[in-house]
PDB file of N, CA and C in Angstrom:
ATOM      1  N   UNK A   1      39.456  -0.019  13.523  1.00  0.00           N
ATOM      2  CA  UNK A   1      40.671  -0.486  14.150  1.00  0.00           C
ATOM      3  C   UNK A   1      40.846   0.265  15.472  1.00  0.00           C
ATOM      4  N   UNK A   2      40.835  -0.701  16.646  1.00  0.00           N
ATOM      5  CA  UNK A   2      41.477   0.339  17.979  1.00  0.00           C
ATOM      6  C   UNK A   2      42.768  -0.383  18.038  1.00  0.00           C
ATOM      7  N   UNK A   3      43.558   1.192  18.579  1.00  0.00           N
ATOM      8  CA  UNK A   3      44.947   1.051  18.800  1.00  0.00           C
ATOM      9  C   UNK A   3      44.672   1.253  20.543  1.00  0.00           C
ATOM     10  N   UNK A   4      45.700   0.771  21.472  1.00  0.00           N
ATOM     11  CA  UNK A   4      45.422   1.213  22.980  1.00  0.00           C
ATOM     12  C   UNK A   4      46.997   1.290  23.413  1.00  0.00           C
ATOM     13  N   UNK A   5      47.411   1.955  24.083  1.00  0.00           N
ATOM     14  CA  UNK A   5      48.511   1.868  24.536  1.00  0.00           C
ATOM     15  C   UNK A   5      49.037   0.721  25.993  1.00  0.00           C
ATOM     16  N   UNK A   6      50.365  -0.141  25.906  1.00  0.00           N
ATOM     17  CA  UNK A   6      50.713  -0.902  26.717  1.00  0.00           C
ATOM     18  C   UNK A   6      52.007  -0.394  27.361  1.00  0.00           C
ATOM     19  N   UNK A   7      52.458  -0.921  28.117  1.00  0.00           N
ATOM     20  CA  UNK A   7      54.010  -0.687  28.438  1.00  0.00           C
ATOM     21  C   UNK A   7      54.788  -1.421  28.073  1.00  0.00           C
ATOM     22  N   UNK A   8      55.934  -1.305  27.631  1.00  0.00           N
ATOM     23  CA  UNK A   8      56.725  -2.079  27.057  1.00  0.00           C
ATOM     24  C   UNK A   8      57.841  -2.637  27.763  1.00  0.00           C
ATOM     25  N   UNK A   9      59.028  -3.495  27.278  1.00  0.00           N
ATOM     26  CA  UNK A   9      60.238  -3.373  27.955  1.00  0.00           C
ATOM     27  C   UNK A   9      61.047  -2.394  28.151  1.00  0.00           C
ATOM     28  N   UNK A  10      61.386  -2.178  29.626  1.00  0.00           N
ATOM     29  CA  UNK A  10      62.344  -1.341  30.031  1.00  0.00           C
ATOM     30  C   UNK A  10      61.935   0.015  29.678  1.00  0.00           C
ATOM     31  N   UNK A  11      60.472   0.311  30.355  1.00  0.00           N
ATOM     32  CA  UNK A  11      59.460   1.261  29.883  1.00  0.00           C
ATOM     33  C   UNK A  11      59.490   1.863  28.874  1.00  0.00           C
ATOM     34  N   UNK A  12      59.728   1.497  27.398  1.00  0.00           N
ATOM     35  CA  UNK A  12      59.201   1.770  26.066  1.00  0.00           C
ATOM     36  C   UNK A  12      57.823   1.766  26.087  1.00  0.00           C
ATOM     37  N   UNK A  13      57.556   2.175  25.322  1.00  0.00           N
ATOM     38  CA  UNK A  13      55.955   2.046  24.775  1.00  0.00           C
ATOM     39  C   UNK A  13      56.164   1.309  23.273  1.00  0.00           C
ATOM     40  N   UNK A  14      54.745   0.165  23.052  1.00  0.00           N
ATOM     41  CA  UNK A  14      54.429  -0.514  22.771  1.00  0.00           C
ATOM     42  C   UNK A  14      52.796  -0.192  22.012  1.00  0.00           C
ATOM     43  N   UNK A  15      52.799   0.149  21.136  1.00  0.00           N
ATOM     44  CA  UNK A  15      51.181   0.520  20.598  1.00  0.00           C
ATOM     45  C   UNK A  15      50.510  -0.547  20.183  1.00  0.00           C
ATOM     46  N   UNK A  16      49.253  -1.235  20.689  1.00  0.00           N
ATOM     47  CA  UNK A  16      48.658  -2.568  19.789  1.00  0.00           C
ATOM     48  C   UNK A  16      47.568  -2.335  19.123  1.00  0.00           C
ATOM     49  N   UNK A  17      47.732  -2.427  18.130  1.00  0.00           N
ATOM     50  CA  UNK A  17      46.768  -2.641  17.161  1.00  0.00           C
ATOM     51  C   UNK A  17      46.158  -3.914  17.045  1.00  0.00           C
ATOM     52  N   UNK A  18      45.084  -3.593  16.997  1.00  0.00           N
ATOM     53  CA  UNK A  18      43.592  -4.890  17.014  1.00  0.00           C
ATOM     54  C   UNK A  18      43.099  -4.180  15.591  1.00  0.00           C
ATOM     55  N   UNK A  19      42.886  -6.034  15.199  1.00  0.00           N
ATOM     56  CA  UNK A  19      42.363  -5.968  13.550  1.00  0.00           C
ATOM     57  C   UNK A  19      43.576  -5.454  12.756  1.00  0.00           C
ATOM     58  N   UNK A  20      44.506  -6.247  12.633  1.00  0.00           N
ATOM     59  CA  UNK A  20      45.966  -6.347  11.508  1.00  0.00           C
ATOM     60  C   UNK A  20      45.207  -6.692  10.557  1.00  0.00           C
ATOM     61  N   UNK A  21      45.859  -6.610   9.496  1.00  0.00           N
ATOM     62  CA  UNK A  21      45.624  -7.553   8.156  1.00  0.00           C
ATOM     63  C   UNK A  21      46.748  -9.020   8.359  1.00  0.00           C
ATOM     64  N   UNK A  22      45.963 -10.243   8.215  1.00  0.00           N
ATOM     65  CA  UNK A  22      46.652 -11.295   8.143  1.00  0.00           C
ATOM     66  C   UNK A  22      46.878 -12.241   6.777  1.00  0.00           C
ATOM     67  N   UNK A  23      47.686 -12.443   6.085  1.00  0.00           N
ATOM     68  CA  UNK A  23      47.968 -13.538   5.662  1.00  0.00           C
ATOM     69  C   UNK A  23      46.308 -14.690   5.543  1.00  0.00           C
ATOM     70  N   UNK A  24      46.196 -15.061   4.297  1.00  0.00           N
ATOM     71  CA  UNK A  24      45.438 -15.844   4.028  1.00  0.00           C
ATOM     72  C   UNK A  24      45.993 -17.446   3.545  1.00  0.00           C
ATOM     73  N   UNK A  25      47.363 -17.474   3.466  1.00  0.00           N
ATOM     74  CA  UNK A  25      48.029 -18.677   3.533  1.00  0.00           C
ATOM     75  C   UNK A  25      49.041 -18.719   4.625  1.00  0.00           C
ATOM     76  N   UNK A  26      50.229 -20.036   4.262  1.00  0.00           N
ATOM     77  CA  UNK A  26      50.684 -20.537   5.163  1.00  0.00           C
ATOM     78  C   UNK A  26      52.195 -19.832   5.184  1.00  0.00           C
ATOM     79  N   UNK A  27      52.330 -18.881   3.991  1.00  0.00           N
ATOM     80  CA  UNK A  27      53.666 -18.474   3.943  1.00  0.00           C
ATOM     81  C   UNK A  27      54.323 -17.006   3.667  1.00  0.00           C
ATOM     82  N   UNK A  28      53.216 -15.923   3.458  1.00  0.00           N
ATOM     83  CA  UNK A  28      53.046 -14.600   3.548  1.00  0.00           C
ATOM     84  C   UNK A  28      53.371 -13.920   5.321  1.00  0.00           C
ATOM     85  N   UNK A  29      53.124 -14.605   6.210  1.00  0.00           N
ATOM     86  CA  UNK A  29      53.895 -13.745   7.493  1.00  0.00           C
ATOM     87  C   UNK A  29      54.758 -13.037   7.278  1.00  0.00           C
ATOM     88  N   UNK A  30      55.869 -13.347   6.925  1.00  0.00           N
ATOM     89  CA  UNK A  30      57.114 -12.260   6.791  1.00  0.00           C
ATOM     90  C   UNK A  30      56.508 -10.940   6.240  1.00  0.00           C
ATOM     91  N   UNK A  31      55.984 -11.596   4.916  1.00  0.00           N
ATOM     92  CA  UNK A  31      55.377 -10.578   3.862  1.00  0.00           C
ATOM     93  C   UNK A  31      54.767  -9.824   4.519  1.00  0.00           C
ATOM     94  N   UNK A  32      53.666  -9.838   5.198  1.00  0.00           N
ATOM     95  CA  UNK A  32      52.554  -8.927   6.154  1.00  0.00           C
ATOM     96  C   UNK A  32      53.834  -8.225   7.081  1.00  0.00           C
ATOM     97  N   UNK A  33      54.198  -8.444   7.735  1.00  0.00           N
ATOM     98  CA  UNK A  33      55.577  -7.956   8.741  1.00  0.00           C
ATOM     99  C   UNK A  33      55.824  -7.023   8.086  1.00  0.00           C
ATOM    100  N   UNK A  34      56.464  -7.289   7.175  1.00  0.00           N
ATOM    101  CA  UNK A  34      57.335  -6.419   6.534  1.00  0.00           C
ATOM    102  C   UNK A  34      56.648  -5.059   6.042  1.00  0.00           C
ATOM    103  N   UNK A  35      55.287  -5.015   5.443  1.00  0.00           N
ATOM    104  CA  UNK A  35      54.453  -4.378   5.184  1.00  0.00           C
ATOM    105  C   UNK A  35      53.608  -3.544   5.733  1.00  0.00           C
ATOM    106  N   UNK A  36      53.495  -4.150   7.426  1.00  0.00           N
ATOM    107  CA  UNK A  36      52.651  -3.367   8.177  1.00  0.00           C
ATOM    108  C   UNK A  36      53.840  -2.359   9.175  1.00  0.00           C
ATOM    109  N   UNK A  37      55.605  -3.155   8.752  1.00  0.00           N
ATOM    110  CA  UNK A  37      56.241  -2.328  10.270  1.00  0.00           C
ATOM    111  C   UNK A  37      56.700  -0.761   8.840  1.00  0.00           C
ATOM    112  N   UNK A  38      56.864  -1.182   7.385  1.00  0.00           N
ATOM    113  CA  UNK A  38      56.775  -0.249   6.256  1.00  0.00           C
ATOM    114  C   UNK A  38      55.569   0.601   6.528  1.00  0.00           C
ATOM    115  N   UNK A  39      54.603   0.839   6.500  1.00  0.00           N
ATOM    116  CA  UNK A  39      53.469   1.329   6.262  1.00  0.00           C
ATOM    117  C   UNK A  39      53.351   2.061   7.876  1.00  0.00           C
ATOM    118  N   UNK A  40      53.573   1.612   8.758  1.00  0.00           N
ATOM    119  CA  UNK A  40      53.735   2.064  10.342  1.00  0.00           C
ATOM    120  C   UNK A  40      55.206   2.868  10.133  1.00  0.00           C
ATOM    121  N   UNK A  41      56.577   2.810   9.718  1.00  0.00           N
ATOM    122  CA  UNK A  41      57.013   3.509   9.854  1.00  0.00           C
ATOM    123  C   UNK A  41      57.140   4.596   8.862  1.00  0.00           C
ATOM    124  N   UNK A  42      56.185   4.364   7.951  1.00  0.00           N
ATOM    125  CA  UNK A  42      55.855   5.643   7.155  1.00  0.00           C
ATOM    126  C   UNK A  42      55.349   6.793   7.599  1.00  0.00           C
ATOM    127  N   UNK A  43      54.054   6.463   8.408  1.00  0.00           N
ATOM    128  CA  UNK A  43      53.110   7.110   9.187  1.00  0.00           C
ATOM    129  C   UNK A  43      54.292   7.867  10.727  1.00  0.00           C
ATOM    130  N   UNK A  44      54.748   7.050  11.219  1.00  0.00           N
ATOM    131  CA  UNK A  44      55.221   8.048  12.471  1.00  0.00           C
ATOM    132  C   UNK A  44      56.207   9.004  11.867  1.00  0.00           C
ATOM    133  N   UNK A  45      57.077   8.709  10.790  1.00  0.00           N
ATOM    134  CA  UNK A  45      57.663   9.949   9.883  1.00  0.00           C
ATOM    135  C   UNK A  45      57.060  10.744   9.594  1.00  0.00           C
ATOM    136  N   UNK A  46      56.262  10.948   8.728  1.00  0.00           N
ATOM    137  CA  UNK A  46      55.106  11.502   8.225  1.00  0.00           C
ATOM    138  C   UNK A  46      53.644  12.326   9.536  1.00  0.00           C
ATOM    139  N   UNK A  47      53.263  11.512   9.941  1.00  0.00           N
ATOM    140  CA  UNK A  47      52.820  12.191  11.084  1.00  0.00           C
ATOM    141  C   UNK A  47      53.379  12.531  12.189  1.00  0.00           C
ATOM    142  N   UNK A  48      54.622  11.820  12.436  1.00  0.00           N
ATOM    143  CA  UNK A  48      55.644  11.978  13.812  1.00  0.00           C
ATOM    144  C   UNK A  48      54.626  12.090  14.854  1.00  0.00           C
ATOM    145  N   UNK A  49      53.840  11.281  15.155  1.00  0.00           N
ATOM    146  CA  UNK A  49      53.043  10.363  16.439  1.00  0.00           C
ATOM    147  C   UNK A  49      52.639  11.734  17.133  1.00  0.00           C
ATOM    148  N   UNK A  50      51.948  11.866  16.264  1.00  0.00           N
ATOM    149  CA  UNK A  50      50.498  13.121  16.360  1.00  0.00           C
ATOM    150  C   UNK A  50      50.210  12.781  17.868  1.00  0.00           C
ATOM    151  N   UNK A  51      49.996  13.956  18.693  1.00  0.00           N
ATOM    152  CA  UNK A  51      49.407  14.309  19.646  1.00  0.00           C
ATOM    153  C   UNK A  51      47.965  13.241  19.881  1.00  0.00           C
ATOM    154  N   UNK A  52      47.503  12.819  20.775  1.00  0.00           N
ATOM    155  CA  UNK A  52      46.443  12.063  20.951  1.00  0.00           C
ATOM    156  C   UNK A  52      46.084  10.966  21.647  1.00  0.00           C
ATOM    157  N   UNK A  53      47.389  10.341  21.816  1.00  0.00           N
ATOM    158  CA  UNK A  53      47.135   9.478  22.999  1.00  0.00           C
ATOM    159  C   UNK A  53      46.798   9.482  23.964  1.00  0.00           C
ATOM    160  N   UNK A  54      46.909   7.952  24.958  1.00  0.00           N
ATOM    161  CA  UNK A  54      46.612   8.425  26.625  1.00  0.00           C
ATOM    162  C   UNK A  54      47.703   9.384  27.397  1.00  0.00           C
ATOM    163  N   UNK A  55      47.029  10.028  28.107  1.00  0.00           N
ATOM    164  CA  UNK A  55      47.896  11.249  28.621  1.00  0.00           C
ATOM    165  C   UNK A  55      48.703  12.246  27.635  1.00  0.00           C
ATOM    166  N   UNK A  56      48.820  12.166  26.409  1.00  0.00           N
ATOM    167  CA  UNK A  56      49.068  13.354  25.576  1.00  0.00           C
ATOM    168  C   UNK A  56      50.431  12.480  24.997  1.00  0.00           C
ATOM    169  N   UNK A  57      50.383  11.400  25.129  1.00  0.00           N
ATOM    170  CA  UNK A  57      51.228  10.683  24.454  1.00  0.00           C
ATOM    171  C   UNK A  57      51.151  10.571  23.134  1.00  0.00           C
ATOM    172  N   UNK A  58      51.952  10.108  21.996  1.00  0.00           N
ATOM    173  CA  UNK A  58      51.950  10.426  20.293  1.00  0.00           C
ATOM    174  C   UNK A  58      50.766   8.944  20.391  1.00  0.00           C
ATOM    175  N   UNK A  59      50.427   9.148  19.028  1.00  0.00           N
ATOM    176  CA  UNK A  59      49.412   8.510  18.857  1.00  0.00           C
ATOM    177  C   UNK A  59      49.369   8.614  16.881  1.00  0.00           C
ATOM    178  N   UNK A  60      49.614   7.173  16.491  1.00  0.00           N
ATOM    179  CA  UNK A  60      49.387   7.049  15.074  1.00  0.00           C
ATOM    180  C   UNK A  60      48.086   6.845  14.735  1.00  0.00           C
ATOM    181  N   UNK A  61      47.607   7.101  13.767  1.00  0.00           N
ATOM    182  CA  UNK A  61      46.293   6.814  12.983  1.00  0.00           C
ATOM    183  C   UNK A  61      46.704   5.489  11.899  1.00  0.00           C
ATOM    184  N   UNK A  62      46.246   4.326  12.341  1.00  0.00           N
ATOM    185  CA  UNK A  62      46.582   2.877  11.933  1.00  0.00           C
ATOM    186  C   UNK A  62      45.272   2.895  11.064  1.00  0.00           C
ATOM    187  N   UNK A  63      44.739   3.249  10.565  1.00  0.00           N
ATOM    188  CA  UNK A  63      42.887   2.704  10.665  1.00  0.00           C
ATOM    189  C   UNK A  63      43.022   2.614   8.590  1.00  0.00           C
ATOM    190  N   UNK A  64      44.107   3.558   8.443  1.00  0.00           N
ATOM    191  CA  UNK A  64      44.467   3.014   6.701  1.00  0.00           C
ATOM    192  C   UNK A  64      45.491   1.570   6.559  1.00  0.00           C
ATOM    193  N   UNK A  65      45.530   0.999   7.899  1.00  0.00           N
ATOM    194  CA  UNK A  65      46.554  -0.253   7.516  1.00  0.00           C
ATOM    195  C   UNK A  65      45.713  -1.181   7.006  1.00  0.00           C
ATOM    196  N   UNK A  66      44.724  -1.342   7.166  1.00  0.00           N
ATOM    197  CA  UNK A  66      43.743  -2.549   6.558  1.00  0.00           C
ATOM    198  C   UNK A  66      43.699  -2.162   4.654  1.00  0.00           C
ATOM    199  N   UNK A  67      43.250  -1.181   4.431  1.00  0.00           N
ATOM    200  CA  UNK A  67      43.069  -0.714   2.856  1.00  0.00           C
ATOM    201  C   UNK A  67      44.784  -0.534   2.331  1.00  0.00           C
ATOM    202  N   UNK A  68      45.609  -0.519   2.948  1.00  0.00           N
ATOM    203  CA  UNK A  68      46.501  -0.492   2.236  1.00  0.00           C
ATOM    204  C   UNK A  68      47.951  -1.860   2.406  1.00  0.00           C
ATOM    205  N   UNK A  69      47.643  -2.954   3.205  1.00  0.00           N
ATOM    206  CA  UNK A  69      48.402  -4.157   3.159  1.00  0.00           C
ATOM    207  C   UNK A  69      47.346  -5.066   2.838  1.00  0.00           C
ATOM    208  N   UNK A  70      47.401  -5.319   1.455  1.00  0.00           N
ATOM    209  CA  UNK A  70      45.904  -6.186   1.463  1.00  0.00           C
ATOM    210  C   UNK A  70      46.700  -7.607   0.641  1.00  0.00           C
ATOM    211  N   UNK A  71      46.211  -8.305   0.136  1.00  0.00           N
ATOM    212  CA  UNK A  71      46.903  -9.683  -0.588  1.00  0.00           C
ATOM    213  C   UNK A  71      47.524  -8.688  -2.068  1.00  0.00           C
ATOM    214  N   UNK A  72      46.715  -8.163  -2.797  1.00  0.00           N
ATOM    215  CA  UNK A  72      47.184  -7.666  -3.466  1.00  0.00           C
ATOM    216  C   UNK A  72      48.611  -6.529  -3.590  1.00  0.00           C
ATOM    217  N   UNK A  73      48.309  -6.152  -2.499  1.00  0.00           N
ATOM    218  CA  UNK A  73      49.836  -5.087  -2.421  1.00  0.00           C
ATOM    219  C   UNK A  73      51.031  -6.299  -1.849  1.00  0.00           C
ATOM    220  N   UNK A  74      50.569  -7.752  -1.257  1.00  0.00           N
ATOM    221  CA  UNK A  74      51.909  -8.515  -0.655  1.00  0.00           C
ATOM    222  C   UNK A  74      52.116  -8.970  -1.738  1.00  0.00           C
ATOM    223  N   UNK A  75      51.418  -9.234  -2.834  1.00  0.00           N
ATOM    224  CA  UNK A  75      52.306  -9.778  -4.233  1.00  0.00           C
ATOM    225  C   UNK A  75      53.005  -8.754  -4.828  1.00  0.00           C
ATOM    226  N   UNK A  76      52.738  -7.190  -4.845  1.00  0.00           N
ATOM    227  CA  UNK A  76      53.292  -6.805  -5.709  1.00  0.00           C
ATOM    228  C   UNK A  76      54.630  -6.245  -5.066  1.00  0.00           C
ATOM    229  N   UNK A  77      54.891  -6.252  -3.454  1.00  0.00           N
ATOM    230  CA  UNK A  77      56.090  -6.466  -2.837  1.00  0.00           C
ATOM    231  C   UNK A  77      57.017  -7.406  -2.726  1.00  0.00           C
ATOM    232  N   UNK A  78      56.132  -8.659  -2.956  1.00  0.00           N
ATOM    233  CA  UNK A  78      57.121  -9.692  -3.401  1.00  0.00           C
ATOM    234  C   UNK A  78      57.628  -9.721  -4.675  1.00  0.00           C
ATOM    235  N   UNK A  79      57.157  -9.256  -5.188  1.00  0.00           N
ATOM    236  CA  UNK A  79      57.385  -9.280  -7.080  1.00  0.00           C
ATOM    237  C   UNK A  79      58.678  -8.109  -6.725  1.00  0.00           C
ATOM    238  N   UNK A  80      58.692  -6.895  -5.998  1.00  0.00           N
ATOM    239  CA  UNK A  80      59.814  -5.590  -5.842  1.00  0.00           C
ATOM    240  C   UNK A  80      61.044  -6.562  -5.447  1.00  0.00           C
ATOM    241  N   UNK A  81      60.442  -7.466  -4.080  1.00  0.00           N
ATOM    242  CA  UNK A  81      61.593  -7.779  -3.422  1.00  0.00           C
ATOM    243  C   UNK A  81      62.488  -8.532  -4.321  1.00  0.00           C
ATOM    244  N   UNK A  82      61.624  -9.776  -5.129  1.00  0.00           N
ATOM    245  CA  UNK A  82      62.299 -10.702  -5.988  1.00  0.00           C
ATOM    246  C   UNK A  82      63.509  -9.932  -6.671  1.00  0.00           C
ATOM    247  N   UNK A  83      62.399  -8.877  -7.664  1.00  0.00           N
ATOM    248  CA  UNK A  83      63.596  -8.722  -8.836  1.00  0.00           C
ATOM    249  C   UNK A  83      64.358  -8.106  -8.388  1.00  0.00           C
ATOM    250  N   UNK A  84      64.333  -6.960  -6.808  1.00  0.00           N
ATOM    251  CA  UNK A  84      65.962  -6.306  -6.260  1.00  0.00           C
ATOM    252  C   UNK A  84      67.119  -7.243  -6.176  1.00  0.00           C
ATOM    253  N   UNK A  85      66.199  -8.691  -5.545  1.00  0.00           N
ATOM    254  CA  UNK A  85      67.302  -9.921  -5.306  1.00  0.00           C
ATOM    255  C   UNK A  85      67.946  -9.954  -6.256  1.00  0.00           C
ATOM    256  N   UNK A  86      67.084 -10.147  -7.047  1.00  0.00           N
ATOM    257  CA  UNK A  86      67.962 -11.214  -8.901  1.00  0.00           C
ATOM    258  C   UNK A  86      68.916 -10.122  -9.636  1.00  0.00           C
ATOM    259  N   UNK A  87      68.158  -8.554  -8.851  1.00  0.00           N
ATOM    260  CA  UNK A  87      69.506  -7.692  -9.260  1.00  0.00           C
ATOM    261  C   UNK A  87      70.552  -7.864  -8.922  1.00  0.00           C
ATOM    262  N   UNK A  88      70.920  -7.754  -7.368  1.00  0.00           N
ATOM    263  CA  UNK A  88      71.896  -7.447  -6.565  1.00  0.00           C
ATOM    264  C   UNK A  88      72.480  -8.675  -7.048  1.00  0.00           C
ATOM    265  N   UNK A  89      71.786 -10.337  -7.120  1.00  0.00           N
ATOM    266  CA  UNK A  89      72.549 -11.555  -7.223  1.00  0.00           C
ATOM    267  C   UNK A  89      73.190 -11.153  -8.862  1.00  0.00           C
ATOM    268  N   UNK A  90      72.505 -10.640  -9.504  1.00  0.00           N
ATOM    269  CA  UNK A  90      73.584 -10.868 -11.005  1.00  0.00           C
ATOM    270  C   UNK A  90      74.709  -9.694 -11.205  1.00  0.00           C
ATOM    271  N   UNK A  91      74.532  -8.394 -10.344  1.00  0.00           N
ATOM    272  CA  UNK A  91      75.724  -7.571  -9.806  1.00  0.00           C
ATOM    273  C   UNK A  91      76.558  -8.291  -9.565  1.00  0.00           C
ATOM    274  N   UNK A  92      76.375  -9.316  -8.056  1.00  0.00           N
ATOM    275  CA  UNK A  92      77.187  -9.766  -7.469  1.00  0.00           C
ATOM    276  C   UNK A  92      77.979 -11.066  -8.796  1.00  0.00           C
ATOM    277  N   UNK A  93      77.482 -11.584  -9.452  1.00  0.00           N
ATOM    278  CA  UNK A  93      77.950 -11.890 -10.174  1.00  0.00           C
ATOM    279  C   UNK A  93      78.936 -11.576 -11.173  1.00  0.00           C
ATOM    280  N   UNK A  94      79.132 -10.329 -11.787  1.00  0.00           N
ATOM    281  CA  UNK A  94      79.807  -9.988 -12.576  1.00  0.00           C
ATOM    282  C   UNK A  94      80.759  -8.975 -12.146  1.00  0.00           C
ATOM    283  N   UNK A  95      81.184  -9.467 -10.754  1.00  0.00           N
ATOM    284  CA  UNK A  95      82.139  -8.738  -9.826  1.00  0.00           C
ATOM    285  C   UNK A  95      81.602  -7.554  -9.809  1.00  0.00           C
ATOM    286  N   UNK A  96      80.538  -6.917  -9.360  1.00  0.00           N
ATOM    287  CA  UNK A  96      79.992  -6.037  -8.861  1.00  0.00           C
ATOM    288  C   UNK A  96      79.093  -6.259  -7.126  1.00  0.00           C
ATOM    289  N   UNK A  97      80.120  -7.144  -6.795  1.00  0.00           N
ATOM    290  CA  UNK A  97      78.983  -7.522  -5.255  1.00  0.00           C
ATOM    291  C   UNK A  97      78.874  -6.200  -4.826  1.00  0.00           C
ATOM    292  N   UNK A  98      78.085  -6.500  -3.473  1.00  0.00           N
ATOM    293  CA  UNK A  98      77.542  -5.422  -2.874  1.00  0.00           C
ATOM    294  C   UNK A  98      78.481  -4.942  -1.969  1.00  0.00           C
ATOM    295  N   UNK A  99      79.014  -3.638  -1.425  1.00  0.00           N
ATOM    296  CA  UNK A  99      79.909  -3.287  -0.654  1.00  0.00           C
ATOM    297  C   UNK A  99      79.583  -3.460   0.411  1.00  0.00           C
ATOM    298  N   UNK A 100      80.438  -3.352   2.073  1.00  0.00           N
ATOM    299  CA  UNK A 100      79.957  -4.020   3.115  1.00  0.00           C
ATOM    300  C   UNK A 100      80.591  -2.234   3.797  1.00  0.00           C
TER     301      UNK A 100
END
C-alpha cells in the first residue's frame, strides 16, 4: 500500500491511500467507509501520526488496512451495527428512548 501526501481544503492535509479494500457487491460502501475511517482513526490515536512523512509531517502506517477490513470483518460489523439498532429501537420502545 502507498500512502502520498496531497493538500487539502483550506490547507488541511489530506493522506491518499492507494489499494483500499473495496466492496465486492453493490451495497457494502457505507460498510467499507465506516470501517476503513474506524480502523484509520484507531491508528492516528494509537500512533498519533508517527513522524515520517514528507517534510517531517505525521505519517500513518495504513499497510494493515487491507488484512484487517476484509468481507469477513464487514459482516461481522453489520451483524454489531444491526443488533445495537434493534437495541436502542426496543429501548426506545418501552419508553426508554434515547436521550438527546
Amino acid at each position: 500500500m502507498v500512502a502520498g501526501e496531497e493538500g487539502g481544503r483550506e490547507g488541511g492535509k489530506v493522506e491518499a491511500v492507494r489499494g483500499c479494500p473495496q466492496q465486492e457487491n453493490g451495497y457494502d460502501c457505507g460498510m467499507y467507509v465506516l470501517s476503513m475511517t474506524k480502523y484509520l482513526a484507531h491508528l492516528y490515536v494509537t500512533e498519533g501520526g508517527k513522524e515520517g512523512g514528507k517534510e517531517g509531517e505525521p505519517k500513518l502506517d495504513t499497510t494493515g488496512l487491507v488484512a484487517r477490513v476484509t468481507p469477513d470483518a464487514i459482516d461481522e460489523a453489520r451483524r454489531r451495527i444491526r443488533l445495537k439498532v434493534q437495541q436502542l429501537a426496543a429501548g426506545a420502545g418501552a419508553g426508554g428512548g434515547a436521550s438527546r
